[in-house]
PDB file of N, CA and C in Angstrom:
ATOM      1  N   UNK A   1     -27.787  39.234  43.902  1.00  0.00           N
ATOM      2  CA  UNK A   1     -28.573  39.546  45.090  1.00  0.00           C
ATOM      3  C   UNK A   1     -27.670  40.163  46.143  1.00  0.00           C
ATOM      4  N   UNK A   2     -28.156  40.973  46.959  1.00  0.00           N
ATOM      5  CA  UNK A   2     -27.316  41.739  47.704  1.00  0.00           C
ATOM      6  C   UNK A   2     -26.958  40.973  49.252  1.00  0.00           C
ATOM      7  N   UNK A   3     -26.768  41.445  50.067  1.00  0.00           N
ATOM      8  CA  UNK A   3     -26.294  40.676  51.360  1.00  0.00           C
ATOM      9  C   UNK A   3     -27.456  41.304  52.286  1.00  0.00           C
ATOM     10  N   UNK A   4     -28.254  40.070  52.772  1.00  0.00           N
ATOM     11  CA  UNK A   4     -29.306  40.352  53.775  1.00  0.00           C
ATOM     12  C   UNK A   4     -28.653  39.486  55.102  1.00  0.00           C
ATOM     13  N   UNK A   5     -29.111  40.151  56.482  1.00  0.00           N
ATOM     14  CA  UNK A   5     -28.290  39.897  57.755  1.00  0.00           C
ATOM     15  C   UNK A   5     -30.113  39.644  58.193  1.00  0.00           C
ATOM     16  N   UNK A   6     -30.442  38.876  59.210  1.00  0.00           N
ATOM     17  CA  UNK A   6     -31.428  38.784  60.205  1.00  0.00           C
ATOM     18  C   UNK A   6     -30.617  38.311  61.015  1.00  0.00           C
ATOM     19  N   UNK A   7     -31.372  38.709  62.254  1.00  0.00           N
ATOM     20  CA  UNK A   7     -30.753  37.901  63.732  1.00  0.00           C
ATOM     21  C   UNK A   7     -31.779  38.071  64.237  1.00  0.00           C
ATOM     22  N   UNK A   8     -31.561  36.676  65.178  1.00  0.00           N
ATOM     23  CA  UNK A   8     -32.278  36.825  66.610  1.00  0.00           C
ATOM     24  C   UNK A   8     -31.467  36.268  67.586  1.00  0.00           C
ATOM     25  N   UNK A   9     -31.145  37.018  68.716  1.00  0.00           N
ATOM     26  CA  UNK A   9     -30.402  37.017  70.016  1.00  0.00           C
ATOM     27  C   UNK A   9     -29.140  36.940  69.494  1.00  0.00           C
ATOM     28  N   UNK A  10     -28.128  35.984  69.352  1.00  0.00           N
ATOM     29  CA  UNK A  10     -26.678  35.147  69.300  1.00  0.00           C
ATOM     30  C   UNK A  10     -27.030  34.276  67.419  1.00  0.00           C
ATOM     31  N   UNK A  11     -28.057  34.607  66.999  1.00  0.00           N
ATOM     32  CA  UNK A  11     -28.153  33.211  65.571  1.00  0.00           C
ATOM     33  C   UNK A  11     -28.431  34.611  64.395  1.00  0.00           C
ATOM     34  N   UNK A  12     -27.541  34.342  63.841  1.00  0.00           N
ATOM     35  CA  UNK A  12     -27.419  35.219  62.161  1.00  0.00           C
ATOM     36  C   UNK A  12     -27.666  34.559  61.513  1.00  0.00           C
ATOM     37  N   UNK A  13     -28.574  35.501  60.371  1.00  0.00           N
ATOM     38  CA  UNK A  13     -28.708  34.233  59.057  1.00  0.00           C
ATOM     39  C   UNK A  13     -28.189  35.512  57.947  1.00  0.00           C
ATOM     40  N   UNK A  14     -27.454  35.165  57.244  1.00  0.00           N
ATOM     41  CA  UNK A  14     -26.991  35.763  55.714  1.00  0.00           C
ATOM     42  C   UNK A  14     -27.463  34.968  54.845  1.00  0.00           C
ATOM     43  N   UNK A  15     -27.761  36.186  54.196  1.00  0.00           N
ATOM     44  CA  UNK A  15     -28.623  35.700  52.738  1.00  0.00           C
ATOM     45  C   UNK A  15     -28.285  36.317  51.537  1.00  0.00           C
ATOM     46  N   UNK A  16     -27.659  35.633  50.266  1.00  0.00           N
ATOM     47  CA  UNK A  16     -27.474  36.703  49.187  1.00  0.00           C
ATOM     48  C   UNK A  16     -25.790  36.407  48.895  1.00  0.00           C
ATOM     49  N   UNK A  17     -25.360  37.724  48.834  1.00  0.00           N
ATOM     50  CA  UNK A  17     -23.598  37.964  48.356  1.00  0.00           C
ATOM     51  C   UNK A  17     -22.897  38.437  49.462  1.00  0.00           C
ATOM     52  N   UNK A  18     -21.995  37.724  49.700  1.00  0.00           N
ATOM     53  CA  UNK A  18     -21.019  38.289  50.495  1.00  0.00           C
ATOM     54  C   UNK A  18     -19.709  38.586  50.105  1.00  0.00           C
ATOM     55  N   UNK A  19     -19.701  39.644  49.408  1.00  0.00           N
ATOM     56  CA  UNK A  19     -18.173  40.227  48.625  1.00  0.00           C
ATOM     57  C   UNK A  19     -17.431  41.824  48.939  1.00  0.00           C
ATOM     58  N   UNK A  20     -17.038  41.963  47.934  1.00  0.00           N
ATOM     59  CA  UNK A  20     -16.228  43.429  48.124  1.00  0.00           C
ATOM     60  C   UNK A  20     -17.477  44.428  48.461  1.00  0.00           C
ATOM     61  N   UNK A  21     -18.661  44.404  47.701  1.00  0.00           N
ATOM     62  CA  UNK A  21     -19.886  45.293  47.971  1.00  0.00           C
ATOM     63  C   UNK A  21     -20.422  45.435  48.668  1.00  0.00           C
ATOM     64  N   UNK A  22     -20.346  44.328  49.476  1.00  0.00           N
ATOM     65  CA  UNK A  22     -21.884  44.160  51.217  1.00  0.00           C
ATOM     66  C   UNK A  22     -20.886  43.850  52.184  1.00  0.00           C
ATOM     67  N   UNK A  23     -19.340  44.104  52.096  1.00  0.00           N
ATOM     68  CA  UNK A  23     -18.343  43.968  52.854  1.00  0.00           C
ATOM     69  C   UNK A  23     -19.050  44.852  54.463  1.00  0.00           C
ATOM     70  N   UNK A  24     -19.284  46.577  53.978  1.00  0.00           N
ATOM     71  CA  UNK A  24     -19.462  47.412  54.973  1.00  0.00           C
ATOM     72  C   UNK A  24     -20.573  46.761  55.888  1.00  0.00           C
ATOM     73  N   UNK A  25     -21.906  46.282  55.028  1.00  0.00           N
ATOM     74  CA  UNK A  25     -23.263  45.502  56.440  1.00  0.00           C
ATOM     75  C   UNK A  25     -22.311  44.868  56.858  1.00  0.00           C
ATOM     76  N   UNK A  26     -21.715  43.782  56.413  1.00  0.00           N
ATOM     77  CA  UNK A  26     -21.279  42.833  57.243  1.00  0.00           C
ATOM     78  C   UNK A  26     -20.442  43.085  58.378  1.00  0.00           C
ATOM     79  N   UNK A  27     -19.527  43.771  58.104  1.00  0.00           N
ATOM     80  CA  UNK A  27     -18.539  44.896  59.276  1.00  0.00           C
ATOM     81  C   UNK A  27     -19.612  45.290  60.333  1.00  0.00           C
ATOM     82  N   UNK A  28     -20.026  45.703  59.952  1.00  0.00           N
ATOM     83  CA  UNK A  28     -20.946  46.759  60.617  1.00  0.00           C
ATOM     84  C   UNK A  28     -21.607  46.059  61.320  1.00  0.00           C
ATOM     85  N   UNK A  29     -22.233  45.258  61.078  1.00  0.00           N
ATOM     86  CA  UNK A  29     -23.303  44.345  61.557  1.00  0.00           C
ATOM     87  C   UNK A  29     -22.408  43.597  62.737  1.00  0.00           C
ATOM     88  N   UNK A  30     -21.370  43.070  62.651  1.00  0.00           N
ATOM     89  CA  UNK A  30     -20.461  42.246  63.659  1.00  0.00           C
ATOM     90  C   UNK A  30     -19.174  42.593  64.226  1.00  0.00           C
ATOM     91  N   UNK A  31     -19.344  44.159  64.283  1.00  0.00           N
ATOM     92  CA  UNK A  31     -18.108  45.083  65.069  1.00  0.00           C
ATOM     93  C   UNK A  31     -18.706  45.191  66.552  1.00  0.00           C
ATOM     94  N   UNK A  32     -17.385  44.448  66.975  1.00  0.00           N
ATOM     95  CA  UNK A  32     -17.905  44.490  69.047  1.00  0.00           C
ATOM     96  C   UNK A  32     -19.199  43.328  68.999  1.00  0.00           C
ATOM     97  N   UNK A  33     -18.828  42.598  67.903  1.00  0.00           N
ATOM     98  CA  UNK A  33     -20.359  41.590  68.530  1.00  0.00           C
ATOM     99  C   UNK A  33     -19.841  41.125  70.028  1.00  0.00           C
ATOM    100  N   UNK A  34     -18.240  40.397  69.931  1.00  0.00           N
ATOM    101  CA  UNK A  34     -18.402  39.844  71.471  1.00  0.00           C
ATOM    102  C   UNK A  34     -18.389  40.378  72.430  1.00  0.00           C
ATOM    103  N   UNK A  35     -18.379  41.760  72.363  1.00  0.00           N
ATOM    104  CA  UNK A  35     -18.612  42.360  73.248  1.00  0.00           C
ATOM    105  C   UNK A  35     -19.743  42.101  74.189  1.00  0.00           C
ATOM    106  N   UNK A  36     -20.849  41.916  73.203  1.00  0.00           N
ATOM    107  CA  UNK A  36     -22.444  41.581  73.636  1.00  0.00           C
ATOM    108  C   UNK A  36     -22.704  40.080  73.338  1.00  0.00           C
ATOM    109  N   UNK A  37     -22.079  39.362  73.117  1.00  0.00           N
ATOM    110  CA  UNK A  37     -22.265  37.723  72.851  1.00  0.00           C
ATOM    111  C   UNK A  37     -21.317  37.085  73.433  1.00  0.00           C
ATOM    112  N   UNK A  38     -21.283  35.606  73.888  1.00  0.00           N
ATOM    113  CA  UNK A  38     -19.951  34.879  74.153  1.00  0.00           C
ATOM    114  C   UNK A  38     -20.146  33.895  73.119  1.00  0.00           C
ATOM    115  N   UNK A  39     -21.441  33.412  72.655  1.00  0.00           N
ATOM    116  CA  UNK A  39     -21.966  32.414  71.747  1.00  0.00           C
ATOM    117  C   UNK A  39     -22.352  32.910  70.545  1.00  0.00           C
ATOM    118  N   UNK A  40     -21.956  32.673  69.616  1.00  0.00           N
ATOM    119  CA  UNK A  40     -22.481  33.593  68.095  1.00  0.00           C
ATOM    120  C   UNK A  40     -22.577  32.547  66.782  1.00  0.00           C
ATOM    121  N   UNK A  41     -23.788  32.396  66.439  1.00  0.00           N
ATOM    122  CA  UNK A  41     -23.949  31.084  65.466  1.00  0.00           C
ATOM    123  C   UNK A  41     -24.285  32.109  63.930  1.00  0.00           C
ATOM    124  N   UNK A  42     -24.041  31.580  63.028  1.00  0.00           N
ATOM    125  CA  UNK A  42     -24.121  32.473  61.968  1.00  0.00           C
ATOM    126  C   UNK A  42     -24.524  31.043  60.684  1.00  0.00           C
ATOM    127  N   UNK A  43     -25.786  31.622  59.663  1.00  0.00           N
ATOM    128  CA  UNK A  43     -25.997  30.514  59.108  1.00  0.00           C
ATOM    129  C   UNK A  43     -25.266  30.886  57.582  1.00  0.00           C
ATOM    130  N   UNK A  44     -24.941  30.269  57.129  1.00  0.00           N
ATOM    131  CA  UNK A  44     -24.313  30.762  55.726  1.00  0.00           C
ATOM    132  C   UNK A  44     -25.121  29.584  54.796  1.00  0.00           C
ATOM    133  N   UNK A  45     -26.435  29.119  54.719  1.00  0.00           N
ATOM    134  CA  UNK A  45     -27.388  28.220  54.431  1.00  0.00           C
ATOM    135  C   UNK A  45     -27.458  29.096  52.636  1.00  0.00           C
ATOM    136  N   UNK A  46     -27.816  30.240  52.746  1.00  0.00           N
ATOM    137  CA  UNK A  46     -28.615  30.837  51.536  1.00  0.00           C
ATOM    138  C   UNK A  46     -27.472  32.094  50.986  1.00  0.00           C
ATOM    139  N   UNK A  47     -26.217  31.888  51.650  1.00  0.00           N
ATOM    140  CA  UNK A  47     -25.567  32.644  50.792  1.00  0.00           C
ATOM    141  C   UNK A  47     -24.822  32.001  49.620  1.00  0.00           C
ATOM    142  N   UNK A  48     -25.312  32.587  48.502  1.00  0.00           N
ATOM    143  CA  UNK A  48     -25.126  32.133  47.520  1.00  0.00           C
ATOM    144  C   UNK A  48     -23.278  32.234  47.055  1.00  0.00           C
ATOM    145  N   UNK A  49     -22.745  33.661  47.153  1.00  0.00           N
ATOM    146  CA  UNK A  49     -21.538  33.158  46.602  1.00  0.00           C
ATOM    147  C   UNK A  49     -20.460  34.385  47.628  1.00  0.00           C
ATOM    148  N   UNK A  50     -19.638  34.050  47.899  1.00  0.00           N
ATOM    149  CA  UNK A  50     -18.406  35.075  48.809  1.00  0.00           C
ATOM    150  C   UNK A  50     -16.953  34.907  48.194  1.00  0.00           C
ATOM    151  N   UNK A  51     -16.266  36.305  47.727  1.00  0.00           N
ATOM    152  CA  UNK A  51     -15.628  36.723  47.466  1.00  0.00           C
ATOM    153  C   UNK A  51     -14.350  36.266  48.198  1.00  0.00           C
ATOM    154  N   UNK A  52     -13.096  36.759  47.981  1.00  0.00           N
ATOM    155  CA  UNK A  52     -12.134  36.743  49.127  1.00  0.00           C
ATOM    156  C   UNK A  52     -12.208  37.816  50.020  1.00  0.00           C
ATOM    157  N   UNK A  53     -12.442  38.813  49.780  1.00  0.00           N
ATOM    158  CA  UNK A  53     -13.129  39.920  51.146  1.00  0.00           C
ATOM    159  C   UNK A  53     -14.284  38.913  51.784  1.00  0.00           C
ATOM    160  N   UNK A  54     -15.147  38.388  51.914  1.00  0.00           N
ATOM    161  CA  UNK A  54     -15.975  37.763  52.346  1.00  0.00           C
ATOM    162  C   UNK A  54     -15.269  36.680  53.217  1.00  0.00           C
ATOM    163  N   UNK A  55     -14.846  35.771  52.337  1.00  0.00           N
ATOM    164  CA  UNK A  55     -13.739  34.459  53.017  1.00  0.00           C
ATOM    165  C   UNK A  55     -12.738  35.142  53.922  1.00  0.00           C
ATOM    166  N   UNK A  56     -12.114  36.392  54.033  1.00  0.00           N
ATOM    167  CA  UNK A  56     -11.765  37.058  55.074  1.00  0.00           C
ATOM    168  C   UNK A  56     -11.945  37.541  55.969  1.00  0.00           C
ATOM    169  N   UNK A  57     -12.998  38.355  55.575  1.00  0.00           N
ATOM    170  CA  UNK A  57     -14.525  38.639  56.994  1.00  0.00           C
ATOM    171  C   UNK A  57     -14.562  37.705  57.868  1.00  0.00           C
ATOM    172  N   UNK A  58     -15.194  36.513  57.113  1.00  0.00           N
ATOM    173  CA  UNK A  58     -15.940  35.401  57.481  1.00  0.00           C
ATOM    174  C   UNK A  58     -13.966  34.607  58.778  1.00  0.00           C
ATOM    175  N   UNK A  59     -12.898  35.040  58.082  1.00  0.00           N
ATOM    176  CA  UNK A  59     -12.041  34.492  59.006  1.00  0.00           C
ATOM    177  C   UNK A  59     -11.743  35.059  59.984  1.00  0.00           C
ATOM    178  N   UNK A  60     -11.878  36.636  59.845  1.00  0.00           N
ATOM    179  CA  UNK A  60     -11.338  37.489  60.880  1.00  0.00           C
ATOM    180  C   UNK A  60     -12.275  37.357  61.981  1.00  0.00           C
ATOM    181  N   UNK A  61     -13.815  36.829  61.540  1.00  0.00           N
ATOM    182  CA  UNK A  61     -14.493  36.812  62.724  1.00  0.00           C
ATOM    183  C   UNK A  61     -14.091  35.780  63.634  1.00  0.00           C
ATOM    184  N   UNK A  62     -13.578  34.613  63.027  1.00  0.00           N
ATOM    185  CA  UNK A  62     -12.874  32.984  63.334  1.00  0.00           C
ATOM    186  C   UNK A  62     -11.770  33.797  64.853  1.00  0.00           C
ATOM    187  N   UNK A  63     -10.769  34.045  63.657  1.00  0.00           N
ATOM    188  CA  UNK A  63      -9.740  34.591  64.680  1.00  0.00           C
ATOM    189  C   UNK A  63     -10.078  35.381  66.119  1.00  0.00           C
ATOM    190  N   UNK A  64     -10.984  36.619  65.696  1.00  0.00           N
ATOM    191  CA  UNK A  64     -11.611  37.052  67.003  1.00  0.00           C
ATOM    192  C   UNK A  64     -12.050  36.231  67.957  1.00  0.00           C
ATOM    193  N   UNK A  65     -12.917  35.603  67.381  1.00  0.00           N
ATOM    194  CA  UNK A  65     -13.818  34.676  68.487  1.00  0.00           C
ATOM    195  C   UNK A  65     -12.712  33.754  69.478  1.00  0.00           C
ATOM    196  N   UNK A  66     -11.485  33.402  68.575  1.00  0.00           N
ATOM    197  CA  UNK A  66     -10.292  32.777  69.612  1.00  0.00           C
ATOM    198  C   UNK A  66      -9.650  33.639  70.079  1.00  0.00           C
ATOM    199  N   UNK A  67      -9.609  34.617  69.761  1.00  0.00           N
ATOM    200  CA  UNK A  67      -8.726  35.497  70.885  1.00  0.00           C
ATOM    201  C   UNK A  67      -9.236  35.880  72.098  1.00  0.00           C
ATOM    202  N   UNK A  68     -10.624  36.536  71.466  1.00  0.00           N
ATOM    203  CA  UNK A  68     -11.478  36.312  72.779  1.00  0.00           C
ATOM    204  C   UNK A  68     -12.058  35.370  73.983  1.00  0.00           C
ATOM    205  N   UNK A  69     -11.582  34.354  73.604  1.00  0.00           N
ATOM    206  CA  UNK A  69     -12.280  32.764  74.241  1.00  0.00           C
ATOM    207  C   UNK A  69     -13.626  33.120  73.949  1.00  0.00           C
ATOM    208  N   UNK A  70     -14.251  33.166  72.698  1.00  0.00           N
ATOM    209  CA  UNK A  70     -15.245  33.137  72.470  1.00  0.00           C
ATOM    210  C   UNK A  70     -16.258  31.583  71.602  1.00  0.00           C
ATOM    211  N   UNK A  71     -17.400  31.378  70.918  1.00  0.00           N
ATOM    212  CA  UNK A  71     -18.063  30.318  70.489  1.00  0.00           C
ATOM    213  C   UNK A  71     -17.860  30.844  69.541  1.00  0.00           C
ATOM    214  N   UNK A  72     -18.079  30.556  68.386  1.00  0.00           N
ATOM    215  CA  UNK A  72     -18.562  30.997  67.178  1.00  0.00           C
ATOM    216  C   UNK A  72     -18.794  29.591  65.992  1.00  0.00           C
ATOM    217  N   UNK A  73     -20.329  29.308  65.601  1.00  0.00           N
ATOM    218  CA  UNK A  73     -20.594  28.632  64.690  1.00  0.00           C
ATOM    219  C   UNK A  73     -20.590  28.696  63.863  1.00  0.00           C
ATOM    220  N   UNK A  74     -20.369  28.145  62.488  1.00  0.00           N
ATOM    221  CA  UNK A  74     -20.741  28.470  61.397  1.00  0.00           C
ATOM    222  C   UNK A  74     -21.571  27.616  60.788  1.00  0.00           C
ATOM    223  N   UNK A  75     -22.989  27.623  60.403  1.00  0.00           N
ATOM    224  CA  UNK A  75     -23.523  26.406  60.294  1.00  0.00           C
ATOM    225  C   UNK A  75     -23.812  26.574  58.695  1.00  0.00           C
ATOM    226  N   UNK A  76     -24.729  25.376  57.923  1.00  0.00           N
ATOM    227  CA  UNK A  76     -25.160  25.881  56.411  1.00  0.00           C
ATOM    228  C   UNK A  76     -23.859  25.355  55.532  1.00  0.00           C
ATOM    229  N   UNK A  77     -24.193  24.646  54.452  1.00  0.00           N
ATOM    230  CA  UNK A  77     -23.968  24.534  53.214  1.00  0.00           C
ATOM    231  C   UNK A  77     -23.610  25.218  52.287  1.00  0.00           C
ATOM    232  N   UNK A  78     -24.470  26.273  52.107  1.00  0.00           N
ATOM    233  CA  UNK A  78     -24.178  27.791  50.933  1.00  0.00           C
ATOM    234  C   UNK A  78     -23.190  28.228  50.563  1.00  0.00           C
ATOM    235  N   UNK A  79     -22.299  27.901  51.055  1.00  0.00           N
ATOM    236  CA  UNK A  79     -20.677  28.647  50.253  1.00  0.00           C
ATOM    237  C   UNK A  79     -19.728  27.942  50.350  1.00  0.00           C
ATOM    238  N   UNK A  80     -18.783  27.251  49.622  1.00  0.00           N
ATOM    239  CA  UNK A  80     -18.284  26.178  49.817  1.00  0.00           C
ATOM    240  C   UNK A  80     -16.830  27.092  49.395  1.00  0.00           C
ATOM    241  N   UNK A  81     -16.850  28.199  48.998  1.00  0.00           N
ATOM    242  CA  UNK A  81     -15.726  28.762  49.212  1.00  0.00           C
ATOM    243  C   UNK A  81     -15.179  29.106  50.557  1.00  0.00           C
ATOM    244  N   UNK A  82     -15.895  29.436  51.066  1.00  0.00           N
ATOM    245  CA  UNK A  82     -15.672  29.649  52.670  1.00  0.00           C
ATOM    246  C   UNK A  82     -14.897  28.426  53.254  1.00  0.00           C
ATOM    247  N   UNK A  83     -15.800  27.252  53.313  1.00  0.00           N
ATOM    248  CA  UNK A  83     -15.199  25.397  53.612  1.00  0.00           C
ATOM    249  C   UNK A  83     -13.922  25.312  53.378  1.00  0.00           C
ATOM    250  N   UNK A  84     -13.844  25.634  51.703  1.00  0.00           N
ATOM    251  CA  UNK A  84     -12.379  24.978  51.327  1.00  0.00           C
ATOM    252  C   UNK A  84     -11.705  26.047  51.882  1.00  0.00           C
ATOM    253  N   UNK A  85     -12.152  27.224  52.182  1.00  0.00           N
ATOM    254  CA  UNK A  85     -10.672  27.878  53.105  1.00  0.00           C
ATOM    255  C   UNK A  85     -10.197  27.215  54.275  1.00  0.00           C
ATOM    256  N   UNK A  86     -11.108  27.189  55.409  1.00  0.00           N
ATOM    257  CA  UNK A  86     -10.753  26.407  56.409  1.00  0.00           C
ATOM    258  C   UNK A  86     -10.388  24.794  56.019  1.00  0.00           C
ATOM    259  N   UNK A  87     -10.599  24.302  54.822  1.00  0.00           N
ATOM    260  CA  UNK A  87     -10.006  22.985  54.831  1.00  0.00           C
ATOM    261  C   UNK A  87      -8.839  22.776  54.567  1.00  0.00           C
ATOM    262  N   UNK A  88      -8.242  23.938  53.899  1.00  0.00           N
ATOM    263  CA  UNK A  88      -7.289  24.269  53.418  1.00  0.00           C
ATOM    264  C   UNK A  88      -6.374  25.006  54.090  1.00  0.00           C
ATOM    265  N   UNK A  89      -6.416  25.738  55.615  1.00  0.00           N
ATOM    266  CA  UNK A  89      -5.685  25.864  56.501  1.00  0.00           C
ATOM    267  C   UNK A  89      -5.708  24.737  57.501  1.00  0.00           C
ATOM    268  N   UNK A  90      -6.852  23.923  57.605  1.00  0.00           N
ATOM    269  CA  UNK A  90      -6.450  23.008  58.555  1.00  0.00           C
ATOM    270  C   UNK A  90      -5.497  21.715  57.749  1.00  0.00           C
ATOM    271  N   UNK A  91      -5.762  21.777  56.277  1.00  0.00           N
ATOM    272  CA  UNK A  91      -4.841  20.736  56.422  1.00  0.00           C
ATOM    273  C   UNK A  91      -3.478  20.741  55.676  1.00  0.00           C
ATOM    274  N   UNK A  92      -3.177  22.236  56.096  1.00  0.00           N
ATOM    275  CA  UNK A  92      -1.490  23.062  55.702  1.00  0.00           C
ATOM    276  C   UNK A  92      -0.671  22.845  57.011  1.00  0.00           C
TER     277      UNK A  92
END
């Protein structure tokens, strides 16, 4: 399944794959978000599986959001590759 994005206001929902292929929506979709957000919740509920381009995406947005003094949520179950990254830098 491919990578589907909805939003409303500051809340994303991804749905599908998040890999080397749906890399560009995803870019695309969240270049200069904080520009226009300080709060940005993103659901990763129904994405089924993410790549390491994805688990990178998904960090570089991390990093931004602290450089910026920005929010950024990540809410949802769906990818547990994503989890064990951050579990796995927080507990290096």
């Amino acid at each position: 399944m491919n990578l589907k994005i909805t939003s409303s206001n500051n809340f994303f929902k991804l749905k599908g794959i998040l890999d080397r292929n749906s890399l560009d929506l995803f870019q695309h979709e969240f270049k200069n978000i904080f520009e226009k957000v300080s709060t940005l919740t993103i659901s990763i509920e129904e994405v089924e599986w993410m790549d390491r381009y994805g688990v990178k995406a998904m960090t570089g947005l991390h990093n931004e959001a602290i450089m910026k003094n920005k929010k950024l949520s990540i809410i949802g179950l769906g990818c547990k590759e994503l989890y064990e990254h951050f579990k796995y830098k927080t507990t290096a």
